[in-house]
N, C-alpha and C. Protein backbone atom coordinates (compact mmCIF):
# COMPACT_ATOMS: atom_id res chain seq x y z
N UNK A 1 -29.19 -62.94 41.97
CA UNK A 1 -28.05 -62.41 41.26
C UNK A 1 -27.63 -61.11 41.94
N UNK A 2 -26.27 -61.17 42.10
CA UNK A 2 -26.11 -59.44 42.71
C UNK A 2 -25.00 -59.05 41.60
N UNK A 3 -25.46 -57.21 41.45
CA UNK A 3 -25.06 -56.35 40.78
C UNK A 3 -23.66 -55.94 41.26
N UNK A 4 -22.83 -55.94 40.14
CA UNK A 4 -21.69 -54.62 40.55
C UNK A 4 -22.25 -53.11 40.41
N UNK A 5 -23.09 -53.12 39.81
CA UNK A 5 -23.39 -51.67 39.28
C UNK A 5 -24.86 -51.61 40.91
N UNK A 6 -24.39 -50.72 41.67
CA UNK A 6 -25.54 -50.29 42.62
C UNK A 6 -26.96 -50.06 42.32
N UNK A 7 -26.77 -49.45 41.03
CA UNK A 7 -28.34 -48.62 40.49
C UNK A 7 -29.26 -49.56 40.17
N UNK A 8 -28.66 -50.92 39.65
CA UNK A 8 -29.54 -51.92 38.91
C UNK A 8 -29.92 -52.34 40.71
N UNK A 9 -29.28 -52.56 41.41
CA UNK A 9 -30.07 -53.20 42.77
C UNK A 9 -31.15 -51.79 43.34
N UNK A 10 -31.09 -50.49 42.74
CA UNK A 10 -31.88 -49.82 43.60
C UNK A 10 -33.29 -49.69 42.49
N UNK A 11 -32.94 -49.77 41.45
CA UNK A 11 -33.96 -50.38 40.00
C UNK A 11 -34.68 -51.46 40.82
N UNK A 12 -34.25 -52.64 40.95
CA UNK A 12 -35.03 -53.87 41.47
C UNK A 12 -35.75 -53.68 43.01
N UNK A 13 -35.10 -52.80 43.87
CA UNK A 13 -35.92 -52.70 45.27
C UNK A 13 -36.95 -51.66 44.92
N UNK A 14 -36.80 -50.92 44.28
CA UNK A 14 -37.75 -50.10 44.17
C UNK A 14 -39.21 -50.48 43.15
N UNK A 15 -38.91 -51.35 41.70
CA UNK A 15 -39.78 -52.23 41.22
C UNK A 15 -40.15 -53.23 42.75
N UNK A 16 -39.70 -53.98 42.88
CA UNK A 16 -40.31 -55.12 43.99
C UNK A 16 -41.30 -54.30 45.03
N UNK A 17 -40.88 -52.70 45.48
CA UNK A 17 -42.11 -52.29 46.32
C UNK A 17 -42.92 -51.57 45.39
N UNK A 18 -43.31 -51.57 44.21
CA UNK A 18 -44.03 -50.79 43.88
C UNK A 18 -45.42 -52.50 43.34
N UNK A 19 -44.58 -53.31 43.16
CA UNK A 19 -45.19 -54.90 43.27
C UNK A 19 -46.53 -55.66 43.63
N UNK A 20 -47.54 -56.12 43.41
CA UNK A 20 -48.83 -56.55 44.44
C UNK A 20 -48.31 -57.84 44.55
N UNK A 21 -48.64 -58.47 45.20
CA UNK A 21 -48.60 -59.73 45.41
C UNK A 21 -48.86 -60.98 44.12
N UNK A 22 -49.94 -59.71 43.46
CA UNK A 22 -50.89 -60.98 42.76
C UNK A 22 -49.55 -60.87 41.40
N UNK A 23 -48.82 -59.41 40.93
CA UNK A 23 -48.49 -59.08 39.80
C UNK A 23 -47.62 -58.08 40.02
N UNK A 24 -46.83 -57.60 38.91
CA UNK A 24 -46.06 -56.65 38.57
C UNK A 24 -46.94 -55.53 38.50
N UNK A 25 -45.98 -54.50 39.08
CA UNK A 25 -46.08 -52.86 39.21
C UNK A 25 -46.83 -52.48 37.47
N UNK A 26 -47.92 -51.85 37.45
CA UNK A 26 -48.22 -51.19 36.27
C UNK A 26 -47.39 -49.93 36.07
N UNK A 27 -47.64 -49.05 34.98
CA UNK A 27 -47.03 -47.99 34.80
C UNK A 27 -47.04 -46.96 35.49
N UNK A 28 -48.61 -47.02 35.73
CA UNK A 28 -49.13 -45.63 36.87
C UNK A 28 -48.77 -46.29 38.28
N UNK A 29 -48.37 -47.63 38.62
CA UNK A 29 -47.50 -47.37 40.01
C UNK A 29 -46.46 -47.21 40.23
N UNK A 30 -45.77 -47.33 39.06
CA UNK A 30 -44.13 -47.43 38.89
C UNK A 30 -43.67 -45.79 38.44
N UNK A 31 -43.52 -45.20 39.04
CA UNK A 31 -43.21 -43.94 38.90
C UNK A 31 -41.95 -43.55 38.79
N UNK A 32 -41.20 -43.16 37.86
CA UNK A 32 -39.85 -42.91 37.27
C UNK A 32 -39.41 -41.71 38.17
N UNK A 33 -40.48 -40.69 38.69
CA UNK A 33 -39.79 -39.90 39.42
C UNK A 33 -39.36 -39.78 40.53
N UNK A 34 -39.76 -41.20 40.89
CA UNK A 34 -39.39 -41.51 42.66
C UNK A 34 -38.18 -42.24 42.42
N UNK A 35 -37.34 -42.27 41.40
CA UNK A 35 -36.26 -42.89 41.12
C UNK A 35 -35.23 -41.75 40.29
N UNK A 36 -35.47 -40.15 41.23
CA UNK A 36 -34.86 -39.36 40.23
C UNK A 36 -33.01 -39.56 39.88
N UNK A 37 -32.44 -40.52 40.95
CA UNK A 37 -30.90 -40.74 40.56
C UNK A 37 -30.89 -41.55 39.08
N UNK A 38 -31.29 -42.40 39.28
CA UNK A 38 -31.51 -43.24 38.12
C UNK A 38 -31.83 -42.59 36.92
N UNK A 39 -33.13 -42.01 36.84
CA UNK A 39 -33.78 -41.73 35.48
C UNK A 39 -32.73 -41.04 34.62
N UNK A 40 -31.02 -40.62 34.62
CA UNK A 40 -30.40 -39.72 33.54
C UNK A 40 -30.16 -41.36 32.69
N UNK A 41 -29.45 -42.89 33.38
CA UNK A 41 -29.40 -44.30 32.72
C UNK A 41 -30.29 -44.75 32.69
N UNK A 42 -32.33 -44.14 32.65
CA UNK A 42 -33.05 -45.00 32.24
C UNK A 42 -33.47 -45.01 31.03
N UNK A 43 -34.12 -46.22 30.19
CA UNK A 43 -34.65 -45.79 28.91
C UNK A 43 -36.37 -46.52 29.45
N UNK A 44 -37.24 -45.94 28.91
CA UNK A 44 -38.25 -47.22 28.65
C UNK A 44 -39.19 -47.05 27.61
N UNK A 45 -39.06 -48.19 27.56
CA UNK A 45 -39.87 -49.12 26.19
C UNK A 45 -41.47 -49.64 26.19
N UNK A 46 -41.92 -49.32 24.81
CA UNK A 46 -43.33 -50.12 24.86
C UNK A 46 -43.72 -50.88 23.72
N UNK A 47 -44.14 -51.96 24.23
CA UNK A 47 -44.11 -53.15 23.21
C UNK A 47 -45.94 -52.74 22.67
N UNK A 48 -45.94 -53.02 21.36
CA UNK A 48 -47.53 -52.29 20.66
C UNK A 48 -48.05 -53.66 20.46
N UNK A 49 -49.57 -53.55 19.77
CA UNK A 49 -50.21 -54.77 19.55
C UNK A 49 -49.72 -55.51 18.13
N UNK A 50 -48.91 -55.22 17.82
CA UNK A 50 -48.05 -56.09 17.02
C UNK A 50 -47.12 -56.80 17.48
N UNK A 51 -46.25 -56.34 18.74
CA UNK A 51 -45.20 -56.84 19.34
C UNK A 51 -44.17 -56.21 18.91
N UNK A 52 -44.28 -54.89 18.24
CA UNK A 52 -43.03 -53.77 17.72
C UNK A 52 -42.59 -53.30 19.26
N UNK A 53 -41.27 -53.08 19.01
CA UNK A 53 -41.20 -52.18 20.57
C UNK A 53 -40.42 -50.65 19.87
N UNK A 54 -40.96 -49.92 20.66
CA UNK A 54 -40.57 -48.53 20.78
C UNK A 54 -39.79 -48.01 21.82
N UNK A 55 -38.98 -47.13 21.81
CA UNK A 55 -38.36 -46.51 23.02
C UNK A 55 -39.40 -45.10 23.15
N UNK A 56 -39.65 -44.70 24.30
CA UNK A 56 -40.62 -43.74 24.87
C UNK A 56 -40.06 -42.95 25.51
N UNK A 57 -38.83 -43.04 26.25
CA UNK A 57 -37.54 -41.91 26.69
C UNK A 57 -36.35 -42.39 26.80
N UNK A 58 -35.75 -41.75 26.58
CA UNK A 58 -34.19 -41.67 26.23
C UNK A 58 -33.59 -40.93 28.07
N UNK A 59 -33.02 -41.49 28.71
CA UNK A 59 -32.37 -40.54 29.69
C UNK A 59 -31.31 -40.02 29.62
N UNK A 60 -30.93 -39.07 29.95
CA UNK A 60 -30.08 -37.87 30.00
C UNK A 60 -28.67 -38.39 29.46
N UNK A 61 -28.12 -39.40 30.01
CA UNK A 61 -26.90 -39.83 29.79
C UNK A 61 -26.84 -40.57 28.45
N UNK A 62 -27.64 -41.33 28.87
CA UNK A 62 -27.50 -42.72 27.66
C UNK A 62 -27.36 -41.75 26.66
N UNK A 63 -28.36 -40.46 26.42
CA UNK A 63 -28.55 -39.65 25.06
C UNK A 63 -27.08 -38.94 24.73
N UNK A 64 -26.66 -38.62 25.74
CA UNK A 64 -25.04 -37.92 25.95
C UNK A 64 -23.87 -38.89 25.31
N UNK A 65 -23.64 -40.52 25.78
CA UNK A 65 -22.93 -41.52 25.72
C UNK A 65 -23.19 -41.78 24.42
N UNK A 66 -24.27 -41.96 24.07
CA UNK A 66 -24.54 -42.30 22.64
C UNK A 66 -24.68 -40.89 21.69
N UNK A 67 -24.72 -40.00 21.68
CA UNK A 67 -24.40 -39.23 20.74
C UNK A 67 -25.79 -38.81 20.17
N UNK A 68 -27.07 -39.58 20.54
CA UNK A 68 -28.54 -39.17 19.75
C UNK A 68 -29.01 -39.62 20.71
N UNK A 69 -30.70 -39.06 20.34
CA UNK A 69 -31.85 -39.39 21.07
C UNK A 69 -32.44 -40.80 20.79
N UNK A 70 -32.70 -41.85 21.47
CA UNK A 70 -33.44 -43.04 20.55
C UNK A 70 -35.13 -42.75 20.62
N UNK A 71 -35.69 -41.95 21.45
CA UNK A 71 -36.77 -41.82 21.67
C UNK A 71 -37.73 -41.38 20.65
N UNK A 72 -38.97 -41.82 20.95
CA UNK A 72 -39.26 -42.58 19.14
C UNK A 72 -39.43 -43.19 18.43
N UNK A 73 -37.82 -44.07 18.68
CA UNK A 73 -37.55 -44.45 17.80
C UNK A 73 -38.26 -46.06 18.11
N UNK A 74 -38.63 -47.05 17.11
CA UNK A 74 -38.33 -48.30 16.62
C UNK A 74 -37.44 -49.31 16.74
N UNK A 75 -37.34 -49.98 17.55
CA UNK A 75 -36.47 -50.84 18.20
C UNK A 75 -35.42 -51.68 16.58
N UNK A 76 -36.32 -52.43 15.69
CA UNK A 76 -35.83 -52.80 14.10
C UNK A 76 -35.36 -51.81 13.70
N UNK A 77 -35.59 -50.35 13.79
CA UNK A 77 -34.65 -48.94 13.25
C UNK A 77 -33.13 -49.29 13.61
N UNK A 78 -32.67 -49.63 14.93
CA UNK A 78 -31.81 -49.27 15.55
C UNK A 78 -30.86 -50.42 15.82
N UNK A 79 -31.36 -52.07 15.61
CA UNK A 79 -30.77 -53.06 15.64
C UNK A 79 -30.06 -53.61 14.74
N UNK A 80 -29.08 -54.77 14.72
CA UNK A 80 -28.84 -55.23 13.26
C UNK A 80 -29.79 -56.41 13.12
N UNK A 81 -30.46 -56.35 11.97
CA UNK A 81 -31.18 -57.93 11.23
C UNK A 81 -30.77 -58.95 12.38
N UNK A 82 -31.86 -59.64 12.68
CA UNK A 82 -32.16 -60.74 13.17
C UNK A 82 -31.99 -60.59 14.88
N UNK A 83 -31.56 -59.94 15.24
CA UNK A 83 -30.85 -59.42 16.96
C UNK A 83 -32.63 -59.00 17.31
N UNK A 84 -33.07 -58.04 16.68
CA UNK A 84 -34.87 -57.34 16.80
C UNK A 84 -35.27 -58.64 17.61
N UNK A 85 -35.18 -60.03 16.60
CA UNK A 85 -36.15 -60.93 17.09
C UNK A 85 -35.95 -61.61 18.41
N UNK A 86 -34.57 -61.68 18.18
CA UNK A 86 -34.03 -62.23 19.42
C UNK A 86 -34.48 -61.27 20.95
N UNK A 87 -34.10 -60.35 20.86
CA UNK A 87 -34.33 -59.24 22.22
C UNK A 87 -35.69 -59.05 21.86
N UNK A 88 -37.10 -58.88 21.20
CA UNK A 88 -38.62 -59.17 21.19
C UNK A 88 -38.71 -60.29 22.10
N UNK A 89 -38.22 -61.38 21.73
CA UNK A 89 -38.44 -62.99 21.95
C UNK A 89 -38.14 -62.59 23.98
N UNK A 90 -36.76 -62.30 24.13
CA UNK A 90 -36.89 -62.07 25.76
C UNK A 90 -37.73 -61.28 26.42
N UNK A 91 -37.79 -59.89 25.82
CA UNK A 91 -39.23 -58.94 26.04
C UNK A 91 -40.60 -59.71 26.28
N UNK A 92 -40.81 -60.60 25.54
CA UNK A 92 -42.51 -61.08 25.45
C UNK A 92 -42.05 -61.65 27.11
N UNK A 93 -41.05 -63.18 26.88
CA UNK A 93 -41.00 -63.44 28.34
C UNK A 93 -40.84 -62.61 29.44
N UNK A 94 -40.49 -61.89 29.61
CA UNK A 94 -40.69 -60.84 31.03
C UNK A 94 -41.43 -60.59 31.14
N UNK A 95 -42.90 -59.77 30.06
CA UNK A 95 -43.68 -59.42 30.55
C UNK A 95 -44.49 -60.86 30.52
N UNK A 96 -44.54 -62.09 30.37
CA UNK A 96 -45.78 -62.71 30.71
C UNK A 96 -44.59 -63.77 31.78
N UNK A 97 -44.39 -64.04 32.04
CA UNK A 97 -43.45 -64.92 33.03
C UNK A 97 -43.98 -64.21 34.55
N UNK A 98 -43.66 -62.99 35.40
CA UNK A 98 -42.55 -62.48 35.11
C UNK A 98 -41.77 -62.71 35.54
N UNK A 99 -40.22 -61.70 34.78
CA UNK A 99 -38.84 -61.85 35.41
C UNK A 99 -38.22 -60.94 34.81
N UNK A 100 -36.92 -60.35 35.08
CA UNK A 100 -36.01 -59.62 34.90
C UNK A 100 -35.14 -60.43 33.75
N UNK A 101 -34.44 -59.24 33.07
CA UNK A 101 -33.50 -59.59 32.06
C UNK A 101 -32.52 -58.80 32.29
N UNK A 102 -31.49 -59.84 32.45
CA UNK A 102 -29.92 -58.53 32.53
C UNK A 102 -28.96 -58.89 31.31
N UNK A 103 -28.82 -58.47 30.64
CA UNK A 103 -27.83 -58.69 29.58
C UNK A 103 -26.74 -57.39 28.86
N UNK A 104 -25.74 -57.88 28.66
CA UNK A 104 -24.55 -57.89 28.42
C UNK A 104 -24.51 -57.44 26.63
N UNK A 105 -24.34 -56.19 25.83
CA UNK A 105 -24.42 -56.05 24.73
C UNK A 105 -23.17 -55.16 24.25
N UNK A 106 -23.15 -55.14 23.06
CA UNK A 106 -22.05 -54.69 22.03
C UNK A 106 -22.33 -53.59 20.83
N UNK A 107 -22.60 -52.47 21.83
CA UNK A 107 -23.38 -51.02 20.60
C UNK A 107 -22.56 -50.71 20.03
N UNK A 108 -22.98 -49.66 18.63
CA UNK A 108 -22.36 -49.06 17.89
C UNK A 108 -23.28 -47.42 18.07
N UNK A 109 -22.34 -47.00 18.18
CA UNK A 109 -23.15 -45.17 18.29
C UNK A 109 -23.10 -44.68 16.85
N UNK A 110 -23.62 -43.39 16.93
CA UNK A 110 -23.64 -42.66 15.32
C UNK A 110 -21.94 -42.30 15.50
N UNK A 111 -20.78 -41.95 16.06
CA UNK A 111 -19.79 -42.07 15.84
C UNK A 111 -19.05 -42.71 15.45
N UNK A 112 -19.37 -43.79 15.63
CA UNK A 112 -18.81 -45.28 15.04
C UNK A 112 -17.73 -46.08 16.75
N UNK A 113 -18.15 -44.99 17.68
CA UNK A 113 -17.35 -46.24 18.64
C UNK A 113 -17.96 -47.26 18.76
N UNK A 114 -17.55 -47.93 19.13
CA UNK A 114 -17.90 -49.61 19.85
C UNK A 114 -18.01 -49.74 20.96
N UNK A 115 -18.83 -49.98 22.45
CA UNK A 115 -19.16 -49.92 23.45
C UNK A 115 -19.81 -51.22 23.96
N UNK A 116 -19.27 -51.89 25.38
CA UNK A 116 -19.70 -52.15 25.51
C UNK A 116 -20.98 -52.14 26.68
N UNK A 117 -21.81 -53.00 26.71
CA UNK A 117 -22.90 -52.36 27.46
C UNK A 117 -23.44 -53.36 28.54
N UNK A 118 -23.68 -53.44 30.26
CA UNK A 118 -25.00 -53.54 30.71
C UNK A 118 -26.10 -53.28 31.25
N UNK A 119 -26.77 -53.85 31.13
CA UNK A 119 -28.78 -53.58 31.02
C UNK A 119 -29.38 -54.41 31.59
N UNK A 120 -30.25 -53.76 32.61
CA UNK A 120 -30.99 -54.65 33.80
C UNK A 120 -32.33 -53.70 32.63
N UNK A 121 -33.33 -55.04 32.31
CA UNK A 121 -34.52 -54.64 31.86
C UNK A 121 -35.88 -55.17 33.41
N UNK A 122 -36.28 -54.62 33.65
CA UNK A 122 -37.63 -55.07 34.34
C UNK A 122 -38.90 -54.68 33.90
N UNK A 123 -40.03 -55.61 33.95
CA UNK A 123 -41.45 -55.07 33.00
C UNK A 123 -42.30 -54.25 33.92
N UNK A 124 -43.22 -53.58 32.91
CA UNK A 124 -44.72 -53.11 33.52
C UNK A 124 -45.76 -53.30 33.41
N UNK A 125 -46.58 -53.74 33.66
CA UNK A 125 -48.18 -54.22 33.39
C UNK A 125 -48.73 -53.01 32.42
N UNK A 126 -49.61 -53.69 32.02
CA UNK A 126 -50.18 -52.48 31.09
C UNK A 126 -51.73 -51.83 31.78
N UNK A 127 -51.38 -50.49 32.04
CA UNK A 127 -52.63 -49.99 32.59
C UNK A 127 -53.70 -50.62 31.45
N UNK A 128 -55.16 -50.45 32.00
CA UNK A 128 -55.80 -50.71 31.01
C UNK A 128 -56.61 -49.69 29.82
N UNK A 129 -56.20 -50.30 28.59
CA UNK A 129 -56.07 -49.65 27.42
C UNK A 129 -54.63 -49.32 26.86
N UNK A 130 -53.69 -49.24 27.45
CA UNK A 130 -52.69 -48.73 27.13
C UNK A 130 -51.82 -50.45 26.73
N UNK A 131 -50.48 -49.97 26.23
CA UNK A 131 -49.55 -51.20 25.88
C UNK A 131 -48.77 -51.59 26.89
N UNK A 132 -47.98 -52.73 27.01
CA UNK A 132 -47.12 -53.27 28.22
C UNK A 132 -45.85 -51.89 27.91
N UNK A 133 -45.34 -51.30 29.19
CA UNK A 133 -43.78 -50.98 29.74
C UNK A 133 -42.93 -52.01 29.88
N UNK A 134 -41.28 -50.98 29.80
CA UNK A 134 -40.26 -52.21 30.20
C UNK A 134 -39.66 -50.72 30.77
N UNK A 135 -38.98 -51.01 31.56
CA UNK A 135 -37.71 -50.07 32.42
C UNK A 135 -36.48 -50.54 32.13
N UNK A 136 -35.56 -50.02 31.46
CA UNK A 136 -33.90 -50.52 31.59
C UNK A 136 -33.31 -49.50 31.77
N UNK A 137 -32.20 -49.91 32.66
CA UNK A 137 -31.25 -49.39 33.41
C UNK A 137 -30.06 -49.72 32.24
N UNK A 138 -29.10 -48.84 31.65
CA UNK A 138 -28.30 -48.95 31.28
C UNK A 138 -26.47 -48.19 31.75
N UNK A 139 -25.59 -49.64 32.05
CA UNK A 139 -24.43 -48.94 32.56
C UNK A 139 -23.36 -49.79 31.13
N UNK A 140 -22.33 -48.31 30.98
CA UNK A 140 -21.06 -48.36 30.24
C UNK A 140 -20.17 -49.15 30.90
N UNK A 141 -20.02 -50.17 30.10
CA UNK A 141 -18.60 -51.20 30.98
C UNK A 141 -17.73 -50.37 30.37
N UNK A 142 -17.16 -50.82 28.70
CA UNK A 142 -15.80 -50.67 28.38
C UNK A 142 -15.86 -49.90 26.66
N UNK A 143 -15.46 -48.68 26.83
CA UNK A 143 -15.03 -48.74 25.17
C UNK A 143 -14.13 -49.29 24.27
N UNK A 144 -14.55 -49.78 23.50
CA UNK A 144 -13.78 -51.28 22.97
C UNK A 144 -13.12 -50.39 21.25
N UNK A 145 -13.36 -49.03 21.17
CA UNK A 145 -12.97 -48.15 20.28
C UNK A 145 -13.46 -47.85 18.85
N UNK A 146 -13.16 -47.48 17.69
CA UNK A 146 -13.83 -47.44 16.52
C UNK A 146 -14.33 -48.41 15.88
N UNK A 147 -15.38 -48.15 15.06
CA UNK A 147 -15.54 -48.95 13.85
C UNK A 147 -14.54 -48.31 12.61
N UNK A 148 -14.60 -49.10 11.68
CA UNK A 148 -13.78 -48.85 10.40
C UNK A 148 -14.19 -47.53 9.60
N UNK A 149 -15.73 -47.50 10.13
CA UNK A 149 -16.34 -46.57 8.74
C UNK A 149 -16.86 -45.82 9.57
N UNK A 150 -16.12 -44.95 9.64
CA UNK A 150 -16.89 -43.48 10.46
C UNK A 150 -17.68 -42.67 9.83
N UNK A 151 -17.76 -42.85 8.39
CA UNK A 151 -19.03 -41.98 8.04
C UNK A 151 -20.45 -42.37 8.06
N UNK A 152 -20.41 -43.67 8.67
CA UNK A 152 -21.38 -44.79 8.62
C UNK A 152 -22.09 -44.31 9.86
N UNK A 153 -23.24 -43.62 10.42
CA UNK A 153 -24.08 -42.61 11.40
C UNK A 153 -24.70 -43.61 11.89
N UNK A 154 -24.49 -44.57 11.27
CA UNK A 154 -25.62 -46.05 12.27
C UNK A 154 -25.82 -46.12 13.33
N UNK A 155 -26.74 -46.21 13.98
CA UNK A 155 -26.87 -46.87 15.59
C UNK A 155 -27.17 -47.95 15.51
N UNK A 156 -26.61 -49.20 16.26
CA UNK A 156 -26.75 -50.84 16.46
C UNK A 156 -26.83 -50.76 17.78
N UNK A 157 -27.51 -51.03 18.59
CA UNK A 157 -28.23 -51.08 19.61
C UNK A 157 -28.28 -52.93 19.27
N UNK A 158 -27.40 -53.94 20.58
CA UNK A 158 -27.49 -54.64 20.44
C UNK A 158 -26.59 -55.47 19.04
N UNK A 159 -25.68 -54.85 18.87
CA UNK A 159 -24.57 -55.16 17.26
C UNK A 159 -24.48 -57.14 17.84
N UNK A 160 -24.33 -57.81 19.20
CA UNK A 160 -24.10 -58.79 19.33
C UNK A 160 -24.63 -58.48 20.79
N UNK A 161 -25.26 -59.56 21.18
CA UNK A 161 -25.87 -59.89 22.73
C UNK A 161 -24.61 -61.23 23.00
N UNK A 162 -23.94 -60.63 24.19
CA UNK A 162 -22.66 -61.53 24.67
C UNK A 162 -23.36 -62.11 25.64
N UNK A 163 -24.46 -61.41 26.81
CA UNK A 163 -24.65 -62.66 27.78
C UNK A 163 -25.99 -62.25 28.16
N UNK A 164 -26.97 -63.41 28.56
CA UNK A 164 -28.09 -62.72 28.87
C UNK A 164 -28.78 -63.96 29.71
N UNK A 165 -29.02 -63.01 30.38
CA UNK A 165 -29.82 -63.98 31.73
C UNK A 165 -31.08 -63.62 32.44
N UNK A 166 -31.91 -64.57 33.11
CA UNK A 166 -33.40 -63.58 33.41
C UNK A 166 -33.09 -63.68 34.80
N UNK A 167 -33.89 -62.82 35.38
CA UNK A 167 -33.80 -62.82 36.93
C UNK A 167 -35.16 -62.68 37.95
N UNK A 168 -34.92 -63.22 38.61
CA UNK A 168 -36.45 -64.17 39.57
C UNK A 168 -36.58 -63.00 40.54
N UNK A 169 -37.41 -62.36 39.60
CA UNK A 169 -38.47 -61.18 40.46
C UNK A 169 -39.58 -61.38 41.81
N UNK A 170 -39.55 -63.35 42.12
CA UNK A 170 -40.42 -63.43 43.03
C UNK A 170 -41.08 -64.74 42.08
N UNK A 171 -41.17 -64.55 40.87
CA UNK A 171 -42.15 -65.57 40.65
C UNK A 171 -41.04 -66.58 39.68
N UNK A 172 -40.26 -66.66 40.36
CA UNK A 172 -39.25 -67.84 39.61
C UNK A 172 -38.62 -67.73 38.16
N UNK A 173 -37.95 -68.80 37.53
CA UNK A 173 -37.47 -68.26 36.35
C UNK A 173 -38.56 -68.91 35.31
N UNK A 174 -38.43 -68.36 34.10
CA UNK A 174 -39.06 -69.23 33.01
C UNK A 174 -38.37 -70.10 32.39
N UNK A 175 -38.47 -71.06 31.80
CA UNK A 175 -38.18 -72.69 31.66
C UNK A 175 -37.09 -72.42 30.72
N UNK A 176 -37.63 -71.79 29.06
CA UNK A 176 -37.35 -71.48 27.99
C UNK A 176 -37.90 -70.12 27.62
N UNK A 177 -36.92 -68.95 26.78
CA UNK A 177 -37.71 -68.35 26.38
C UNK A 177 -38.92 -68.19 25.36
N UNK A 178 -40.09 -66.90 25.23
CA UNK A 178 -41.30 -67.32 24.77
C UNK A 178 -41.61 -67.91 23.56
């Protein structure tokens, strides 16, 4: 698959060398600061032994574009009903497949604009003891303008997933997701 957005292709060369042969880059090889252009559109995530995911940093922009910090936060905090399971469900597949996820989404900020969004996700092995990483790259396509109810402070992260596709990190695609 090739990117319009440059950063998601320098996201993927830089995951692919941090790579073993046998597996995906863990956390402690994947180093966010050797990717200092990137890190203001990165967020990353960690999925717990429940399969909750958390956001663990917020980068510079995304926090700017969106109006708050998500870091912290609870992935079900921030979604609408039933979307959580759906974006969990692709999460599990990346990290045990692996493969990349690029998808195409429809946020709502605490302002009430409407945005739309894409997101190159790639996984991390989990050092041992610790929980699996995810890295996403997030770029602003189009502001698509208000919601109705501006006093409404919600964040929807994911309000509708328009397109979503995985991408063959080396070890092919997965069949179905998990």
């Amino acid at each position: 698959m090739s990117f319009s957005v440059p950063a998601f292709t320098s996201l993927l060369e830089y995951w692919k060398s941090c790579a073993t042969g046998s597996g995906i880059p863990s956390s402690s090889t994947f180093d966010l600061i050797c990717i200092p252009t990137l890190l203001p559109d990165a967020t990353l995530w960690e999925i717990d032994r429940n399969e909750r995911i958390f956001c663990r940093m917020t980068g510079t922009n995304v926090v700017e574009r969106m109006g708050t910090d998500i870091t912290g936060r609870y992935l079900g905090d921030i979604m609408p009903a039933g979307y959580e399971e759906e974006l969990t469900r692709h999460f599990q597949t990346i990290r045990a497949h692996p493969c990349g996820l690029y998808l195409v989404a429809l946020n709502r900020h605490p302002n009430s604009k409407l945005v739309r969004v894409e997101t190159l996700v790639v996984p991390l092995a989990a050092s041992k003891g610790h929980a699996h990483k995810f890295v996403s790259l997030n770029h602003m396509m189009q502001v698509l303008g208000f919601d109705g109810d501006r006093t409404d402070t919600k964040t929807e992260l994911g309000r509708s997933l328009e397109h979503v596709e995985y991408i063959d990190l080396g070890w092919g695609l997965p069949e179905k997701p998990f």
